[in-house]
C-alpha atoms as a PDB file:
ATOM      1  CA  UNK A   1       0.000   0.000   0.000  1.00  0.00           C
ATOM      2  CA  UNK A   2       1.232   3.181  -0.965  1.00  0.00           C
ATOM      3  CA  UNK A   3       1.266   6.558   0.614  1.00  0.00           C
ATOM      4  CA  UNK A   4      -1.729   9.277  -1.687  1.00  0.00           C
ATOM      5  CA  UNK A   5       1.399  12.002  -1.561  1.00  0.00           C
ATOM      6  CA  UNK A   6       4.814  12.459  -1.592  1.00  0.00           C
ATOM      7  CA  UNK A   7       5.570  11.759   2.224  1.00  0.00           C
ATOM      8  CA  UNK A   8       9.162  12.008   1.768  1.00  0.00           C
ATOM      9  CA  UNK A   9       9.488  14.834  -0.851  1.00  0.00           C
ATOM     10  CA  UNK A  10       7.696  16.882   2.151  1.00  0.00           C
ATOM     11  CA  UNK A  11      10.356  15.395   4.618  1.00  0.00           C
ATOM     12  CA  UNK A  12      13.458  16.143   1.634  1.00  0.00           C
ATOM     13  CA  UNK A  13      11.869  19.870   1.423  1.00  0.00           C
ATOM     14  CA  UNK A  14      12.049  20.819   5.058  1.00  0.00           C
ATOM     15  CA  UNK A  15      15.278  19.245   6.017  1.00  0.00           C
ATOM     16  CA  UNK A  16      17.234  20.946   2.518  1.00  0.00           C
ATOM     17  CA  UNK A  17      15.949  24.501   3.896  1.00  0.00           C
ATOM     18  CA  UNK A  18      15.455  25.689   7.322  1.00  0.00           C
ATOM     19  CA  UNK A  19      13.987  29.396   5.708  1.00  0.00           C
ATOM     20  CA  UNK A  20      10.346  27.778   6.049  1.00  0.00           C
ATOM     21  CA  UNK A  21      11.335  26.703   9.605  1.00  0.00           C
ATOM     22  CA  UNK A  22      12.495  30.359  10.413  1.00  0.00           C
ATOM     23  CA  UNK A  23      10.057  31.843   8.931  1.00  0.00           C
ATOM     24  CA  UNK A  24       7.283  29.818  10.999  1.00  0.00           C
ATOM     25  CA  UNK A  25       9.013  30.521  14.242  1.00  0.00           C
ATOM     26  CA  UNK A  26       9.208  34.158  13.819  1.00  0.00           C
ATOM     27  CA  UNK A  27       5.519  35.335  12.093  1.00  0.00           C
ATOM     28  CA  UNK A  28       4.002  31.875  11.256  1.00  0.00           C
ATOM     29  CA  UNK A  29       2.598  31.650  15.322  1.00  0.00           C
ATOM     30  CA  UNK A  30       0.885  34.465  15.084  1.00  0.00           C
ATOM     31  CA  UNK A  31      -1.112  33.656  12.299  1.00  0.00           C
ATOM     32  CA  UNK A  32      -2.577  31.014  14.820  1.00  0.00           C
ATOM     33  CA  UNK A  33      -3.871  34.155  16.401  1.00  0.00           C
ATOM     34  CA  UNK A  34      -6.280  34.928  13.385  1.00  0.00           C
ATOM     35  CA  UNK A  35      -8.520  32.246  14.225  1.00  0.00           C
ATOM     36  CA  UNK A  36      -8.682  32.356  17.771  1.00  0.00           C
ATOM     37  CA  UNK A  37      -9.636  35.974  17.733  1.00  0.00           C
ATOM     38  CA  UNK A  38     -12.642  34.784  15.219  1.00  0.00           C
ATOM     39  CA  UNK A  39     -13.850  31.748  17.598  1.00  0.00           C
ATOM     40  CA  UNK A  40     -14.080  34.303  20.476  1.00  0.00           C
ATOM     41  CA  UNK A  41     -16.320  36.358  18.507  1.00  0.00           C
ATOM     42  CA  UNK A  42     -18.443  33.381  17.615  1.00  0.00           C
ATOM     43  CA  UNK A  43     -18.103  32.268  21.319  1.00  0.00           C
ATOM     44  CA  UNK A  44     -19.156  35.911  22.529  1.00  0.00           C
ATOM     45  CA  UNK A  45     -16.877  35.621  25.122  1.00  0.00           C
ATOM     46  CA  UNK A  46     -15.146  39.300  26.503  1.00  0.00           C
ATOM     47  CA  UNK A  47     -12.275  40.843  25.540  1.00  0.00           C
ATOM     48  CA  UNK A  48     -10.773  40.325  28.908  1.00  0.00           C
ATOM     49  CA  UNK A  49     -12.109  37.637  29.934  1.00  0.00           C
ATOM     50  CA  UNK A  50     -10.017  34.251  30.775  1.00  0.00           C
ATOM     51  CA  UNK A  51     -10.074  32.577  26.880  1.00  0.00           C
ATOM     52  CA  UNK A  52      -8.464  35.804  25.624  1.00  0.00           C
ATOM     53  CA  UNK A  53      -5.495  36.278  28.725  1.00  0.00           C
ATOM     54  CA  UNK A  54      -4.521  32.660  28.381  1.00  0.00           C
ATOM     55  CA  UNK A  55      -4.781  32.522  24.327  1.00  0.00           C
ATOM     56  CA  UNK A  56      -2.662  35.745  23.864  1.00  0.00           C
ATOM     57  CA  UNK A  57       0.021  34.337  26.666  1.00  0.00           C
ATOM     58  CA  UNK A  58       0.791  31.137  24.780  1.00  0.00           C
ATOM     59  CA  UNK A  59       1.035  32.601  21.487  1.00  0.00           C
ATOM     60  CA  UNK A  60       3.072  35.451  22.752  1.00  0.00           C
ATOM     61  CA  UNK A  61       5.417  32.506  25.135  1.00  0.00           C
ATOM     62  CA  UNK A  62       5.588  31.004  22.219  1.00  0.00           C
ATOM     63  CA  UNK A  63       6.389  33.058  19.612  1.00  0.00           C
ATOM     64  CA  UNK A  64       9.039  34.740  21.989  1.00  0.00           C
ATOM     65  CA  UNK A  65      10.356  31.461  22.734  1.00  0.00           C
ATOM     66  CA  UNK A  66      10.423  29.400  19.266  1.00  0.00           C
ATOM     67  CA  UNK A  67      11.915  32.532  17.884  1.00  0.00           C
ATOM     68  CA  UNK A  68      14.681  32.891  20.179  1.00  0.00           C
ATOM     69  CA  UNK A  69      15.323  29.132  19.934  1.00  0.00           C
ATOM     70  CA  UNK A  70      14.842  28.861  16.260  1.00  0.00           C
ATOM     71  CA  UNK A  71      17.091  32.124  15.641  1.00  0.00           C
ATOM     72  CA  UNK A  72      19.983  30.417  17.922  1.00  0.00           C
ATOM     73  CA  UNK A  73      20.025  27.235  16.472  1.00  0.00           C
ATOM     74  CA  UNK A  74      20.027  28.793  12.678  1.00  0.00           C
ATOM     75  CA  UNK A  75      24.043  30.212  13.761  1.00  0.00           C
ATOM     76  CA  UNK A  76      24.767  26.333  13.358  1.00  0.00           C
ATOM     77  CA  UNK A  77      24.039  24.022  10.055  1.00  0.00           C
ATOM     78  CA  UNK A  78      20.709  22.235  12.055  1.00  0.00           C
ATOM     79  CA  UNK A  79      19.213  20.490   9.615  1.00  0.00           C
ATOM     80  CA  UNK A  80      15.478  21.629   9.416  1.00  0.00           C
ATOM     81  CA  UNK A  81      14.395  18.357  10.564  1.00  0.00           C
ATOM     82  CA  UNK A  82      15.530  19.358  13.836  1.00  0.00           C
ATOM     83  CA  UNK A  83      14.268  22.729  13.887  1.00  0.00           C
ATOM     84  CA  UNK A  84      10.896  21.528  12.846  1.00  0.00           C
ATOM     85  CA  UNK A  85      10.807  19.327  15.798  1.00  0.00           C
ATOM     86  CA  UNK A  86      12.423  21.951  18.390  1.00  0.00           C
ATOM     87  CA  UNK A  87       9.498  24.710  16.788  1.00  0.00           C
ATOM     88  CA  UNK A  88       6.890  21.773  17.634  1.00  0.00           C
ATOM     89  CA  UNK A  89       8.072  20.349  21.354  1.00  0.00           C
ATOM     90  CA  UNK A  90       8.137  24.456  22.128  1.00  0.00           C
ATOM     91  CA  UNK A  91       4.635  24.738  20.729  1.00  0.00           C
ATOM     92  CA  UNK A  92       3.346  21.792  22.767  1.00  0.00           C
ATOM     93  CA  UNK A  93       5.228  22.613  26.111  1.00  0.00           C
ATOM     94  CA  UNK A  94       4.095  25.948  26.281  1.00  0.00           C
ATOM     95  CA  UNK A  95       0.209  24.886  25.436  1.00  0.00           C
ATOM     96  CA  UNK A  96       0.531  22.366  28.343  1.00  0.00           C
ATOM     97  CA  UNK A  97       2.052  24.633  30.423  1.00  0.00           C
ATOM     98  CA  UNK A  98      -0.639  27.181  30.123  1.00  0.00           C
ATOM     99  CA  UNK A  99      -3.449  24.403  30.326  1.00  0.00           C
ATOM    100  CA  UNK A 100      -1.674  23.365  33.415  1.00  0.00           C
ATOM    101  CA  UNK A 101      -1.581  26.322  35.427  1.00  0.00           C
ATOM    102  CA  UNK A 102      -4.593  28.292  33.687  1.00  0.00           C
ATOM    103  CA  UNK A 103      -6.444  29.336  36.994  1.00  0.00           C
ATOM    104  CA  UNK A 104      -3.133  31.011  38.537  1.00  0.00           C
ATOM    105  CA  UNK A 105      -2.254  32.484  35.392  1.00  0.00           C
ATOM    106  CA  UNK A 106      -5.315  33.737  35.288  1.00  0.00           C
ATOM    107  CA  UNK A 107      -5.725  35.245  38.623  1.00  0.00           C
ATOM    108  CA  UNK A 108      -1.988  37.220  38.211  1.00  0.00           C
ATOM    109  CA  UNK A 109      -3.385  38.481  35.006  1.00  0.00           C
ATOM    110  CA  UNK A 110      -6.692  40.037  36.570  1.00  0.00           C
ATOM    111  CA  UNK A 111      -4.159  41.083  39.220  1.00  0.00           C
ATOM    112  CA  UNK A 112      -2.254  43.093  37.141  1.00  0.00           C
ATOM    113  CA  UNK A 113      -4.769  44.086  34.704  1.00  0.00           C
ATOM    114  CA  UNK A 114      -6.691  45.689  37.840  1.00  0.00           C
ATOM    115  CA  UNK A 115      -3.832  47.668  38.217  1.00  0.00           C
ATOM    116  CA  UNK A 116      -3.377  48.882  35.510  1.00  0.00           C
ATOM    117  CA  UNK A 117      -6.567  50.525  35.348  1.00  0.00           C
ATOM    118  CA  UNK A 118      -6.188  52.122  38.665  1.00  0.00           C
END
């Protein structure tokens, strides 16, 4: 049984250049953001409420963090087989960290957003 697409062609593509890895970890995450902000308007939910506090943390974690990593390991030859799966363990730590510790994230946030207004 074979494969409908070229599943190593893909595989060839990333690894040869690590420009479509870079340019994911520095603008492609916040694309992500797009769609979230849509489902909140569907979802009616407020602008400061706890889906929006927690949703722009991880994508700002992230993006801060994948394009840090992604920037430092581009000094070196990494093949982008590497880099694709350093941009994806970096995606998926920082969603489970968020997940994890959403109810004291989102109490510091009110915290501080509190005081801001002040």
């Amino acid at each position: 049984m074979e494969f409908s697409f070229e599943y190593f062609d893909i595989l060839k593509s990333i690894n040869s250049s690590s420009d479509s890895i870079r340019l994911m970890a520095y603008g492609g995450i916040l694309l992500l953001y797009i769609p979230y902000r849509l489902l909140l308007k569907l979802f009616k939910q407020n602008a400061t409420g706890k889906m929006n506090s927690l949703g722009l943390l991880y994508f700002v974690l992230t993006w801060l963090m994948s394009g840090f990593t992604i920037g430092v390991l581009c000094q070196d030859e990494t093949s982008g087989i590497k880099l694709f799966l350093v941009l994806i363990s970096i995606i998926t730590v920082n969603l489970i960290f968020v997940l994890n510790n959403h109810s004291r994230l989102y109490k510091v946030y009110h915290k501080t957003y509190k005081e801001w207004q002040v």
